[in-house]
C-alpha atoms as a PDB file:
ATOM      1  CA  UNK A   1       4.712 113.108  96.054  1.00  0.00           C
ATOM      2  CA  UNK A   2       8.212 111.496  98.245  1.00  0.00           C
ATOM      3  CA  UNK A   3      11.584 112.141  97.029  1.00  0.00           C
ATOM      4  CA  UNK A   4      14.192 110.065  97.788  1.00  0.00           C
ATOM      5  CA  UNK A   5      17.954 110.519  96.783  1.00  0.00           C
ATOM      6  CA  UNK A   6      20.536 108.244  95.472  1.00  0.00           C
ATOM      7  CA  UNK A   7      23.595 107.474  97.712  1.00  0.00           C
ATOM      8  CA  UNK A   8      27.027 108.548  95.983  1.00  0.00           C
ATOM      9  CA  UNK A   9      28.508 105.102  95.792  1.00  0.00           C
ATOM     10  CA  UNK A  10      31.383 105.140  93.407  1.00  0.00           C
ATOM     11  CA  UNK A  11      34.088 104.823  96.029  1.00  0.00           C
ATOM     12  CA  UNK A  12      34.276 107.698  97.156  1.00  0.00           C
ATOM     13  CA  UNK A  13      36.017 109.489 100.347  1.00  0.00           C
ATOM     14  CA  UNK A  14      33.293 108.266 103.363  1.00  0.00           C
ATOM     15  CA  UNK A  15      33.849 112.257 104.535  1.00  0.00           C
ATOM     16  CA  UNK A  16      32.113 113.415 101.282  1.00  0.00           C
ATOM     17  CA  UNK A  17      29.321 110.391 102.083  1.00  0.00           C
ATOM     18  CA  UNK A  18      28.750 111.738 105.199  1.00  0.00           C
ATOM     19  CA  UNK A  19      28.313 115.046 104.065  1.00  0.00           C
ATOM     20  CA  UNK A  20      26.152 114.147 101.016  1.00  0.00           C
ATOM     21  CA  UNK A  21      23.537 112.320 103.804  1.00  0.00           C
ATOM     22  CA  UNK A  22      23.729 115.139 106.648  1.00  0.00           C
ATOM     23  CA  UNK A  23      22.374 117.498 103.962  1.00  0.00           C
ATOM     24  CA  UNK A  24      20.111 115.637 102.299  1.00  0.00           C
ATOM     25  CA  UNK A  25      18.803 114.823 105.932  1.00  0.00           C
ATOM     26  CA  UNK A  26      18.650 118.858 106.550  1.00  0.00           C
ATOM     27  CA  UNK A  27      16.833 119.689 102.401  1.00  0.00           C
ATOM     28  CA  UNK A  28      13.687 116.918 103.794  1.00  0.00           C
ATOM     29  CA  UNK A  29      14.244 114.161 101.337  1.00  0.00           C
ATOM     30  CA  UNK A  30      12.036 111.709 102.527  1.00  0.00           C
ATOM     31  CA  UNK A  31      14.962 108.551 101.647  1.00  0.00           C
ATOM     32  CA  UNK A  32      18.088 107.927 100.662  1.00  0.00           C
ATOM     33  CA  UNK A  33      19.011 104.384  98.667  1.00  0.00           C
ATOM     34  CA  UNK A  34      21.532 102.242  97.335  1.00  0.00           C
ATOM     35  CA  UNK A  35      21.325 100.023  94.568  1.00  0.00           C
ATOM     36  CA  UNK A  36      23.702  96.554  93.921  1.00  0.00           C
ATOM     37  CA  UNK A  37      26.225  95.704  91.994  1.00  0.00           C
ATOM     38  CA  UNK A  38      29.120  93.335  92.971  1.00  0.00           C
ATOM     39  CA  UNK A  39      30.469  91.966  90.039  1.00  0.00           C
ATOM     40  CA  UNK A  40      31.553  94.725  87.378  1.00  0.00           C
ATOM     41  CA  UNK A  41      34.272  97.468  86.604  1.00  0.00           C
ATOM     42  CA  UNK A  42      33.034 100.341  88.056  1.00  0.00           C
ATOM     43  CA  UNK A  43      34.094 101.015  91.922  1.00  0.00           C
ATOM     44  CA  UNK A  44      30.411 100.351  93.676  1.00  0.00           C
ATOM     45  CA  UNK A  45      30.606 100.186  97.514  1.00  0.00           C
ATOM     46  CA  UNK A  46      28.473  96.965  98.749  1.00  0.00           C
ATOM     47  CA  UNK A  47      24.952  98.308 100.013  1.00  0.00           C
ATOM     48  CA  UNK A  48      24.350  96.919 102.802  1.00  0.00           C
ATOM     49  CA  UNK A  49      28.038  98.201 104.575  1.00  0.00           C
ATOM     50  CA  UNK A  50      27.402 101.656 103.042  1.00  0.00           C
ATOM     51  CA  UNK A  51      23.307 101.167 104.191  1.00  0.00           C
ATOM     52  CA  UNK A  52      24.691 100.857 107.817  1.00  0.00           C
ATOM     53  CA  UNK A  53      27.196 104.129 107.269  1.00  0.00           C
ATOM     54  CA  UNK A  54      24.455 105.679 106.403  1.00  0.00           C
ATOM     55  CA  UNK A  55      22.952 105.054 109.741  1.00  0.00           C
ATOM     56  CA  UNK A  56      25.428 105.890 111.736  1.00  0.00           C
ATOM     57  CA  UNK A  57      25.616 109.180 109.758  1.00  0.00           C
ATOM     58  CA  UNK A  58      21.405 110.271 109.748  1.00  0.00           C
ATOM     59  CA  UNK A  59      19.084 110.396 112.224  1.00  0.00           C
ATOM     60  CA  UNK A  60      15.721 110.583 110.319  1.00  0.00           C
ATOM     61  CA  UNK A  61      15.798 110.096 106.809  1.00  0.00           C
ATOM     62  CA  UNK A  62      15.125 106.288 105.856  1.00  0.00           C
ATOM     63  CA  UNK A  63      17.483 103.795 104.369  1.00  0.00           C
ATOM     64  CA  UNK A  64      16.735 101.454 101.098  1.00  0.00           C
ATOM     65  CA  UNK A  65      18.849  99.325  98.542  1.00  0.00           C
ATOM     66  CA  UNK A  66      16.808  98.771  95.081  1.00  0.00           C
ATOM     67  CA  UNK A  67      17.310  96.413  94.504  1.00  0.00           C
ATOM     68  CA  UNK A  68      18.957  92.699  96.115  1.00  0.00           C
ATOM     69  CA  UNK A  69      18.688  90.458  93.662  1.00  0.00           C
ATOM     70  CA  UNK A  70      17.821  87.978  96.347  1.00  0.00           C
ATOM     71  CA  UNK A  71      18.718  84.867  94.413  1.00  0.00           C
ATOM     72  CA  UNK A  72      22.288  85.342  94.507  1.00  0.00           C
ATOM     73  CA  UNK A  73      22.268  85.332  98.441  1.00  0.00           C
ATOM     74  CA  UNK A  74      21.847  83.465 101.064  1.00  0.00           C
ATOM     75  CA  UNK A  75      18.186  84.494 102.667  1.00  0.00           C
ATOM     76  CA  UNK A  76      19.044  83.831 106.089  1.00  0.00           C
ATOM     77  CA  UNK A  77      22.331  85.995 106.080  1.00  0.00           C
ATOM     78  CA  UNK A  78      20.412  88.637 104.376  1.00  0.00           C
ATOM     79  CA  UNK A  79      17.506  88.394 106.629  1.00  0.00           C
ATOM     80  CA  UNK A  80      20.061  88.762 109.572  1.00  0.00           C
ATOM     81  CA  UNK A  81      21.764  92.062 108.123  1.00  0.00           C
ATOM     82  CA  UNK A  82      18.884  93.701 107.392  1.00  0.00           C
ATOM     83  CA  UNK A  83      17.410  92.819 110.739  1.00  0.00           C
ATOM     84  CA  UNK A  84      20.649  94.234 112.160  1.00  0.00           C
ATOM     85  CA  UNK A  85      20.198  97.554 109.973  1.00  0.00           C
ATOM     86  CA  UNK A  86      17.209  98.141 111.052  1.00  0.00           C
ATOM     87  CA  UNK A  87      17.816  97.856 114.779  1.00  0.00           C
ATOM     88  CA  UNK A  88      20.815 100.213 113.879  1.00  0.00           C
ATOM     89  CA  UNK A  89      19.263 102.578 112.295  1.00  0.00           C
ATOM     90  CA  UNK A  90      16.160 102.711 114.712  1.00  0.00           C
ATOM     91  CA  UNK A  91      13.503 100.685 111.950  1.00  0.00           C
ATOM     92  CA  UNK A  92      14.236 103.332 109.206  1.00  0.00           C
ATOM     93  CA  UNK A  93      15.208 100.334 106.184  1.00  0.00           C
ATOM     94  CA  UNK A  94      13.300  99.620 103.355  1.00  0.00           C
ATOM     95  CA  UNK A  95      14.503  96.354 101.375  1.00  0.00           C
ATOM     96  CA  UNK A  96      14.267  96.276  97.594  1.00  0.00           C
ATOM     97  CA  UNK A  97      14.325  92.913  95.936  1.00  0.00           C
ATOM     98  CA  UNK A  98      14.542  91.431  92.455  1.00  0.00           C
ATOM     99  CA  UNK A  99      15.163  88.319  90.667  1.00  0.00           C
ATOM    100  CA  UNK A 100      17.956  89.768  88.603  1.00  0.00           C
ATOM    101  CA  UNK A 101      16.760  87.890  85.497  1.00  0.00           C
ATOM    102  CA  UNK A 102      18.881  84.664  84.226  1.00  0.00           C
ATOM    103  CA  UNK A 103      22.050  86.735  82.532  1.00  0.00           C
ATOM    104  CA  UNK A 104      23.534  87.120  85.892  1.00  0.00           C
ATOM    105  CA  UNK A 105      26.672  84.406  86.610  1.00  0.00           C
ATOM    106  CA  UNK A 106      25.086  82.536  88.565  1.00  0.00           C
ATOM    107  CA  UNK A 107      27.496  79.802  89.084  1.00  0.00           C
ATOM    108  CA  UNK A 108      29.979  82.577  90.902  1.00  0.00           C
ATOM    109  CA  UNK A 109      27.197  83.029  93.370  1.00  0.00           C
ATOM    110  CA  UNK A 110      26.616  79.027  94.460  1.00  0.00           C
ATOM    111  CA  UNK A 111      23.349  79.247  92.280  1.00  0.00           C
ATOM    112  CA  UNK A 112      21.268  78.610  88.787  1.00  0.00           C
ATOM    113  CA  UNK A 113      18.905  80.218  86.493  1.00  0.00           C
ATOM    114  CA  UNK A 114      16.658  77.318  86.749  1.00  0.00           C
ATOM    115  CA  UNK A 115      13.447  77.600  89.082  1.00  0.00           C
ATOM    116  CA  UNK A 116      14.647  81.643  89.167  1.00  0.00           C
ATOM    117  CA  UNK A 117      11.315  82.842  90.592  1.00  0.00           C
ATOM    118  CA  UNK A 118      10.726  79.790  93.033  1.00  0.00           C
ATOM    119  CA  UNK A 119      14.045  80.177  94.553  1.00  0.00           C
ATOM    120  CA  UNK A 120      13.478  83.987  94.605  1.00  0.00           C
ATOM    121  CA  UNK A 121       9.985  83.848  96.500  1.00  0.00           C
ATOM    122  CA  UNK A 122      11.324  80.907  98.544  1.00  0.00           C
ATOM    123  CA  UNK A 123      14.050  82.801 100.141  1.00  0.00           C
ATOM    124  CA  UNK A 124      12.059  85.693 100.676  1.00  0.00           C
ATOM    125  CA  UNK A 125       9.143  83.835 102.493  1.00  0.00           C
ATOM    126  CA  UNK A 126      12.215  82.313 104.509  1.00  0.00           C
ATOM    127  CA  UNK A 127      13.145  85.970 105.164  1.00  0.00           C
ATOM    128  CA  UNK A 128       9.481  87.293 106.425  1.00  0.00           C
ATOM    129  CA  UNK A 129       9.434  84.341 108.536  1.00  0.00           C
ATOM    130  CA  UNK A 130      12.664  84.749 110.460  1.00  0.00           C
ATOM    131  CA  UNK A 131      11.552  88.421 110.879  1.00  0.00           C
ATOM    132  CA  UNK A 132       8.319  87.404 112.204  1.00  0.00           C
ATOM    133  CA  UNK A 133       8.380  83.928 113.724  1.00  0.00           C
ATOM    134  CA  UNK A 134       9.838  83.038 117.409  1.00  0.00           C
ATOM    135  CA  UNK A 135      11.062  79.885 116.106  1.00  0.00           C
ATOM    136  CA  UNK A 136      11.069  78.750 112.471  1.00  0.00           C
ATOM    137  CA  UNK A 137      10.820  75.138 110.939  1.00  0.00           C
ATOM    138  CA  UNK A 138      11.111  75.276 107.004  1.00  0.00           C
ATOM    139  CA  UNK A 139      10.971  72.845 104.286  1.00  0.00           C
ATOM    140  CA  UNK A 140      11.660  74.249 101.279  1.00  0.00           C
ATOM    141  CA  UNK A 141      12.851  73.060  98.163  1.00  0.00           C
ATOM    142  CA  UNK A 142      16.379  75.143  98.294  1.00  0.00           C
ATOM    143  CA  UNK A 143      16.434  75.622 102.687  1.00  0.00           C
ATOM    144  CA  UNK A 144      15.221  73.886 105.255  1.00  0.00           C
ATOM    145  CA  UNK A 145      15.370  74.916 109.178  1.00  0.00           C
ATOM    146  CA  UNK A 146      14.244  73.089 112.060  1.00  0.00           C
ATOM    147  CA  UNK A 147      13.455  75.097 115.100  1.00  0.00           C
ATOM    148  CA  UNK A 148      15.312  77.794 114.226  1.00  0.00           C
ATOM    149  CA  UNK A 149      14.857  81.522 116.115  1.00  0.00           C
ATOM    150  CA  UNK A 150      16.573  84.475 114.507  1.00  0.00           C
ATOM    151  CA  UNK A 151      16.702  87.126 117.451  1.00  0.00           C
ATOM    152  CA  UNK A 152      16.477  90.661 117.632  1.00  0.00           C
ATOM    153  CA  UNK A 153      13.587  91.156 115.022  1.00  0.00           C
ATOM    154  CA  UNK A 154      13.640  94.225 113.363  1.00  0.00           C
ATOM    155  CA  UNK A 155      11.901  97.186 114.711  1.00  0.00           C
ATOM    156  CA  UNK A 156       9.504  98.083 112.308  1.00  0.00           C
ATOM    157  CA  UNK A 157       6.893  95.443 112.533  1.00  0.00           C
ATOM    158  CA  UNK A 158       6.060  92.780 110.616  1.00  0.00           C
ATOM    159  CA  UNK A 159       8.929  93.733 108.876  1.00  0.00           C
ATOM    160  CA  UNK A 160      10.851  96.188 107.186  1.00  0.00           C
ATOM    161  CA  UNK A 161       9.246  97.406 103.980  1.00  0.00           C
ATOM    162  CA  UNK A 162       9.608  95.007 100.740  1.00  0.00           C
ATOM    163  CA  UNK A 163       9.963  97.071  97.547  1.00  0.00           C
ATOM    164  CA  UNK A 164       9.960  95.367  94.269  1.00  0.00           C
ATOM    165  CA  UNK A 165      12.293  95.449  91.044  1.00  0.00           C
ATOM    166  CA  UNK A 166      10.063  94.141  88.388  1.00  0.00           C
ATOM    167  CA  UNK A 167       9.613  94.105  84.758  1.00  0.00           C
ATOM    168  CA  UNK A 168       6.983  91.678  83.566  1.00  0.00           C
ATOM    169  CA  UNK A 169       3.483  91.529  84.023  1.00  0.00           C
ATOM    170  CA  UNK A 170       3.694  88.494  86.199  1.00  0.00           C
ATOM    171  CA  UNK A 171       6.213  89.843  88.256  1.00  0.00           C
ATOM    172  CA  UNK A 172       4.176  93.270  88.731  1.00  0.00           C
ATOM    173  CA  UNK A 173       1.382  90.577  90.047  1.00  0.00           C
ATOM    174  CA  UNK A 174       3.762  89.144  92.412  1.00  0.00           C
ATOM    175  CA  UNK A 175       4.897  92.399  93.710  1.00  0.00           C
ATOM    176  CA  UNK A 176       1.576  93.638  94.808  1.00  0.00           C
ATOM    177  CA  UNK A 177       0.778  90.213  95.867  1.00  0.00           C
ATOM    178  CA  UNK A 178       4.167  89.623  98.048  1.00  0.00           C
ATOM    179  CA  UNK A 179       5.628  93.201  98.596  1.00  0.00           C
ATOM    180  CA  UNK A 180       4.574  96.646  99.711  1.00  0.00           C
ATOM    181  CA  UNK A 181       5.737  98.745  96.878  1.00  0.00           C
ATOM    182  CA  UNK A 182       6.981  98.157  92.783  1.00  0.00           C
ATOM    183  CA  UNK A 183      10.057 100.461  92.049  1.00  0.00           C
ATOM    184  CA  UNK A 184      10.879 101.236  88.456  1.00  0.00           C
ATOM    185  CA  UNK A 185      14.341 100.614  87.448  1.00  0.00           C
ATOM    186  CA  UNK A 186      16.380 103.384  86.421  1.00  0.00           C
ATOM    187  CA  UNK A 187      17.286 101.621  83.137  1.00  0.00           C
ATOM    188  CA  UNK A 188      13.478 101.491  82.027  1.00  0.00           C
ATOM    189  CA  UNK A 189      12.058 104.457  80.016  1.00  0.00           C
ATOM    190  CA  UNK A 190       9.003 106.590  81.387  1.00  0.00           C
ATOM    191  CA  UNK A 191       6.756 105.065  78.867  1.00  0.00           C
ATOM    192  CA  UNK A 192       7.388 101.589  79.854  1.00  0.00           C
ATOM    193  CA  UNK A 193       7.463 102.592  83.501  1.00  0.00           C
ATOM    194  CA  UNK A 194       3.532 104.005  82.577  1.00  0.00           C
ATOM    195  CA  UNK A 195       3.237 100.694  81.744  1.00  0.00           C
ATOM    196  CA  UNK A 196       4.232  98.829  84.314  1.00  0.00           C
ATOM    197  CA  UNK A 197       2.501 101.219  86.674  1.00  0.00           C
ATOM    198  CA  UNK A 198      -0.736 100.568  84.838  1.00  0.00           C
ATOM    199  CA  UNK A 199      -0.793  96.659  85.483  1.00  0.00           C
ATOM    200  CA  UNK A 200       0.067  97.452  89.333  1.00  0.00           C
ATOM    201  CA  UNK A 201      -2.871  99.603  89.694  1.00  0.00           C
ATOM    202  CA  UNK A 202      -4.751  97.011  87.949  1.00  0.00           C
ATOM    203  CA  UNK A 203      -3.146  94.053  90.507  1.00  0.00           C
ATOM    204  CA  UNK A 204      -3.703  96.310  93.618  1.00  0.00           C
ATOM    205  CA  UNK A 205      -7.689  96.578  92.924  1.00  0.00           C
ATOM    206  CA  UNK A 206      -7.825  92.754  91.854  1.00  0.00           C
ATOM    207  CA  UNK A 207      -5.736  91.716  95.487  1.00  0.00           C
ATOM    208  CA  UNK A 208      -7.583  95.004  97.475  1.00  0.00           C
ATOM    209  CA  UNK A 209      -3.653  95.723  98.066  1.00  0.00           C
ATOM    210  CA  UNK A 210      -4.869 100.398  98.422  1.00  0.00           C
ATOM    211  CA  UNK A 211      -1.867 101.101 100.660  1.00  0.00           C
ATOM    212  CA  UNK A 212       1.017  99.356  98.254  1.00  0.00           C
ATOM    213  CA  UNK A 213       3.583 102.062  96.770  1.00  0.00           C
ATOM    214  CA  UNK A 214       4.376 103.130  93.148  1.00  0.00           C
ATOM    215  CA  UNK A 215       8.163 104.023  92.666  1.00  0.00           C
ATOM    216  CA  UNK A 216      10.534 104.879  90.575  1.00  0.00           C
ATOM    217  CA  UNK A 217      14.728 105.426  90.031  1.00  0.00           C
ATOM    218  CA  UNK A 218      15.459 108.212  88.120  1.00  0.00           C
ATOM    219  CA  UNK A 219      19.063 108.511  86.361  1.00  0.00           C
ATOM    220  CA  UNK A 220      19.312 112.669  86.248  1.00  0.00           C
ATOM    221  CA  UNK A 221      21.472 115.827  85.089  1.00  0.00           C
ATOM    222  CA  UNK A 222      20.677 119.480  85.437  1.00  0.00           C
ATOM    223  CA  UNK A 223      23.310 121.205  83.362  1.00  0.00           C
ATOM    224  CA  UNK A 224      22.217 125.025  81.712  1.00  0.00           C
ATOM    225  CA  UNK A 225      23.558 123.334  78.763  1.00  0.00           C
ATOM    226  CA  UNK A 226      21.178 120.494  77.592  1.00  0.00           C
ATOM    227  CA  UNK A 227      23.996 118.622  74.583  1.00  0.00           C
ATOM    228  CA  UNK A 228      26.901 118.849  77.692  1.00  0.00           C
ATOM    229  CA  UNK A 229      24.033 116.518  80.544  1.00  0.00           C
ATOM    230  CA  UNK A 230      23.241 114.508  77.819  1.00  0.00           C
ATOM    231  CA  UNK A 231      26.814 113.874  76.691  1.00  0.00           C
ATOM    232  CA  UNK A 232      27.792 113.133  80.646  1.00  0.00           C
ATOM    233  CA  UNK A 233      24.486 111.548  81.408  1.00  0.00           C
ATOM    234  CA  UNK A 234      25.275 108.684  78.618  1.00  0.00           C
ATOM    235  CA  UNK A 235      28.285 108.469  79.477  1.00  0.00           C
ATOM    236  CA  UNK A 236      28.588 107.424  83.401  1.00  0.00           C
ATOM    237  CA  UNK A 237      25.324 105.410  81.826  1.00  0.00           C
ATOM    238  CA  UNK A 238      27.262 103.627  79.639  1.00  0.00           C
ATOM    239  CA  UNK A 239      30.151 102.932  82.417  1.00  0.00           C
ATOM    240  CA  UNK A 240      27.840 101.522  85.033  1.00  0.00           C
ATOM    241  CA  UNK A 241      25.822  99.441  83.295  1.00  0.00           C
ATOM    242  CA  UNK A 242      29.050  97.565  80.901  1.00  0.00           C
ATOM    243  CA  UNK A 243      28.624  94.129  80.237  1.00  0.00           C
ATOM    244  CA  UNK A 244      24.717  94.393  80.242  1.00  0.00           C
ATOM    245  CA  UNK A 245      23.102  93.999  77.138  1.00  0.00           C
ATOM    246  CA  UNK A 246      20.999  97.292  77.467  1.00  0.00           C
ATOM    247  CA  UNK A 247      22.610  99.440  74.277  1.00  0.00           C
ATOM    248  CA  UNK A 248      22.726 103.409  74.458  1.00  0.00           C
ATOM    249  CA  UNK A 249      20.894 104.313  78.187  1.00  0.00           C
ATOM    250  CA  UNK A 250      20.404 107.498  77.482  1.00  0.00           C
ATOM    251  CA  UNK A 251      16.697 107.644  76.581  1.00  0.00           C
ATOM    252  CA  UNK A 252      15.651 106.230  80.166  1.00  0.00           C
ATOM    253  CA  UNK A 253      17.720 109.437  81.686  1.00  0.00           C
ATOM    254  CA  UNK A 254      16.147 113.024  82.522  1.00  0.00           C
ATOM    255  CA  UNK A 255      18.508 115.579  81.996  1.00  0.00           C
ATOM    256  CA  UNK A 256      18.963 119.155  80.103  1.00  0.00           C
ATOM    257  CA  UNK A 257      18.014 122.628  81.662  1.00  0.00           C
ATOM    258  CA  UNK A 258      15.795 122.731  85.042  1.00  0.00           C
ATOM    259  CA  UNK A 259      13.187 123.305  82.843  1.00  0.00           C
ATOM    260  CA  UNK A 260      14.298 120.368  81.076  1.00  0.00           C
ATOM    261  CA  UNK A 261      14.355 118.319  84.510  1.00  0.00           C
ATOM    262  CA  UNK A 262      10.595 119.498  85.588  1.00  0.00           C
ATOM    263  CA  UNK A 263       9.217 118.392  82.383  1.00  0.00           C
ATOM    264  CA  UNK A 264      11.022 114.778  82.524  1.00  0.00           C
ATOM    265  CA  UNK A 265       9.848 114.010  86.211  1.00  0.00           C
ATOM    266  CA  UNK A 266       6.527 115.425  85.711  1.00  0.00           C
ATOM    267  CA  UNK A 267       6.030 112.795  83.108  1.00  0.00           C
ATOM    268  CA  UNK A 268       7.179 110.314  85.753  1.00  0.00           C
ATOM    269  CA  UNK A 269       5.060 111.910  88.233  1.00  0.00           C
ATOM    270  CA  UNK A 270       1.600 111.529  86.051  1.00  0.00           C
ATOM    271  CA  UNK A 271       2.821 108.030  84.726  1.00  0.00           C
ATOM    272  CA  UNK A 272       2.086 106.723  88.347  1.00  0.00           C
ATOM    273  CA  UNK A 273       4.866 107.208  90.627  1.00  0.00           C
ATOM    274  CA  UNK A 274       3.939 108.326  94.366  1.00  0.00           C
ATOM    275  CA  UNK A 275       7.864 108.224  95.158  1.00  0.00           C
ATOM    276  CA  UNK A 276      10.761 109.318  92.996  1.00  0.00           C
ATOM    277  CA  UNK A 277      13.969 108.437  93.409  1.00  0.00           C
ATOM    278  CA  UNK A 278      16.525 110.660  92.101  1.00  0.00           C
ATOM    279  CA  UNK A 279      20.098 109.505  91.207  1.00  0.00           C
ATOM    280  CA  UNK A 280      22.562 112.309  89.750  1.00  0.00           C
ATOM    281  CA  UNK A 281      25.387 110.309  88.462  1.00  0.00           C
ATOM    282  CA  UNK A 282      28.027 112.799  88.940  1.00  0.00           C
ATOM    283  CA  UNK A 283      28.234 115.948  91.176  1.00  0.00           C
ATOM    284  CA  UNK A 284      26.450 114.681  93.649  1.00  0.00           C
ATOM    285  CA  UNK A 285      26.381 117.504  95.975  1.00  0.00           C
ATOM    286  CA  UNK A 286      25.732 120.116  93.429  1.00  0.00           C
ATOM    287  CA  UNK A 287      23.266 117.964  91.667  1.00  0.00           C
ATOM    288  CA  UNK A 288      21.355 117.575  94.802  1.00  0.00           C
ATOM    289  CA  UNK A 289      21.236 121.228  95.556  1.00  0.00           C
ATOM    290  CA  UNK A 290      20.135 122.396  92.102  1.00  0.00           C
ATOM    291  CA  UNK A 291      17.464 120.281  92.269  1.00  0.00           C
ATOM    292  CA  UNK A 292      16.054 121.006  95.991  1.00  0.00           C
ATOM    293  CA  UNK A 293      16.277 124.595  94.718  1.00  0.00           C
ATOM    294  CA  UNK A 294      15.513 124.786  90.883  1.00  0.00           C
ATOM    295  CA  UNK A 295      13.059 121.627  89.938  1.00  0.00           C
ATOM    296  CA  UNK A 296      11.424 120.076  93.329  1.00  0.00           C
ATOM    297  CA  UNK A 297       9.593 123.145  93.591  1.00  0.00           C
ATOM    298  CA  UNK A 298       7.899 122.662  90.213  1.00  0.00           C
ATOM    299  CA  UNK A 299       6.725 119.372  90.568  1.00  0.00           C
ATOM    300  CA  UNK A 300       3.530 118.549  92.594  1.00  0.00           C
END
């Protein structure tokens, strides 16, 4: 079992950041991530400019965002950033990608809903291609380059790591088929995560796929008082995720006592996960120690 740990990403002072990432560096967590959100209320920093702060700021610990929702960008600046991460960071980014689903506005981003997955697994075999190719001609139905080299390539070879967002049993398919690993969103429950992790077992014998990763994000509170994490849990819940028609969030959380915490990503261990991402939503530094000290311990 990998632990990862969420970036604090609610604009806050890039002192505190740095702190946060030099400790969780020093406590052994195996990655720290991002996740993206550009258009909404609350005050997210843009991954990939808080990805590279993050390098500048670590020296080990790897880098992710889950997830891009690819559509909305342009692959070949994307594949160029990340490129340029992970010669920053010394090949230590892992890429998360999703297709968002159609209830994103499109139309702000240059883009449509229609063809979603086409233009999704277009741009990213654009993306693995610039990565890998000295020089790369492309006719696709949304780009087309002729002769076109993208130089440096990243350092990790083929390619940085592609992580999955999905959600649907055709997506799970095209995860294990495309990608390296399937993350779990944080706003899915364990139970449907179980699921989810079931049909990617079930896609990685059917493609002989033995090395591809089972993830998940998990939004977390250790309080000694169970009704006060819950409470703050829903609430910065609630506050992220406005504007998306998801309801009351607070059944996909884990929170309560450390006890409470052990039992909820113990469950999210046996449903299938190999990594675990954990993402306190406030406290971050406090947060992150109580669980190094009271819950990782318990979990195998």
């Amino acid at each position: 079992m990998r632990f990862a740990v969420a970036i604090p990403q609610f604009a806050v002072d890039p002192r505190e950041v740095r702190r946060f990432l030099v400790r969780a560096e020093e406590l052994g967590f195996d990655g720290a991530w991002t996740q993206e959100q550009i258009i909404g209320s609350q005050p997210v920093i843009s991954p990939l400019e808080l990805m590279a702060y993050a390098a500048a700021c670590t020296e080990r610990i790897r880098l992710g965002c889950a997830v891009f929702v690819t559509p909305l960008r342009n692959p070949v600046h994307l594949a160029k950033s990340i490129t340029s991460l992970d010669q920053l960071s010394g090949g230590r980014i892992d890429v998360g990608v999703g297709t968002g689903g159609k209830h994103r506005p499109f139309a702000a981003f240059d883009s449509g809903p229609e063809h979603l997955v086409t233009r999704f697994t277009e741009g990213l075999d654009l993306m693995k291609r610039l990565w890998t190719e000295p020089s790369v001609t492309f006719d696709g139905r949304f780009w087309q380059l002729k002769d076109a080299p993208m130089e440096p390539k990243p350092v990790q070879r083929p390619h940085p790591p592609v992580w999955f967002g999905a959600n649907h049993p055709d997506a799970v398919r095209r995860a294990v088929r495309l990608g390296d690993g399937f993350i779990g969103a944080g706003s899915s429950t364990t139970a449907r995560f179980a699921d989810l992790a079931k049909l990617t077992r079930q896609a990685m014998e059917e493609l002989d796929r033995p090395d591809f990763t089972i993830a998940k994000r998990v939004y977390l509170a250790v309080d000694d008082n169970a009704d006060r994490a819950r409470t703050r849990i829903g609430e910065a819940l609630g506050s992220l995720y406005a504007g998306f028609p998801l309801g009351d969030l607070t059944s996909v959380a884990v929170y309560g006592t450390p006890d409470d915490v052990v039992r909820g990503l113990r469950e999210v261990a046996d449903a299938g996960a190999e990594m675990i991402l954990l993402n306190p939503m406030f406290d971050e530094h406090e947060q992150m120690e109580r669980l190094v000290a009271e819950v990782l311990p318990h979990i195998s």
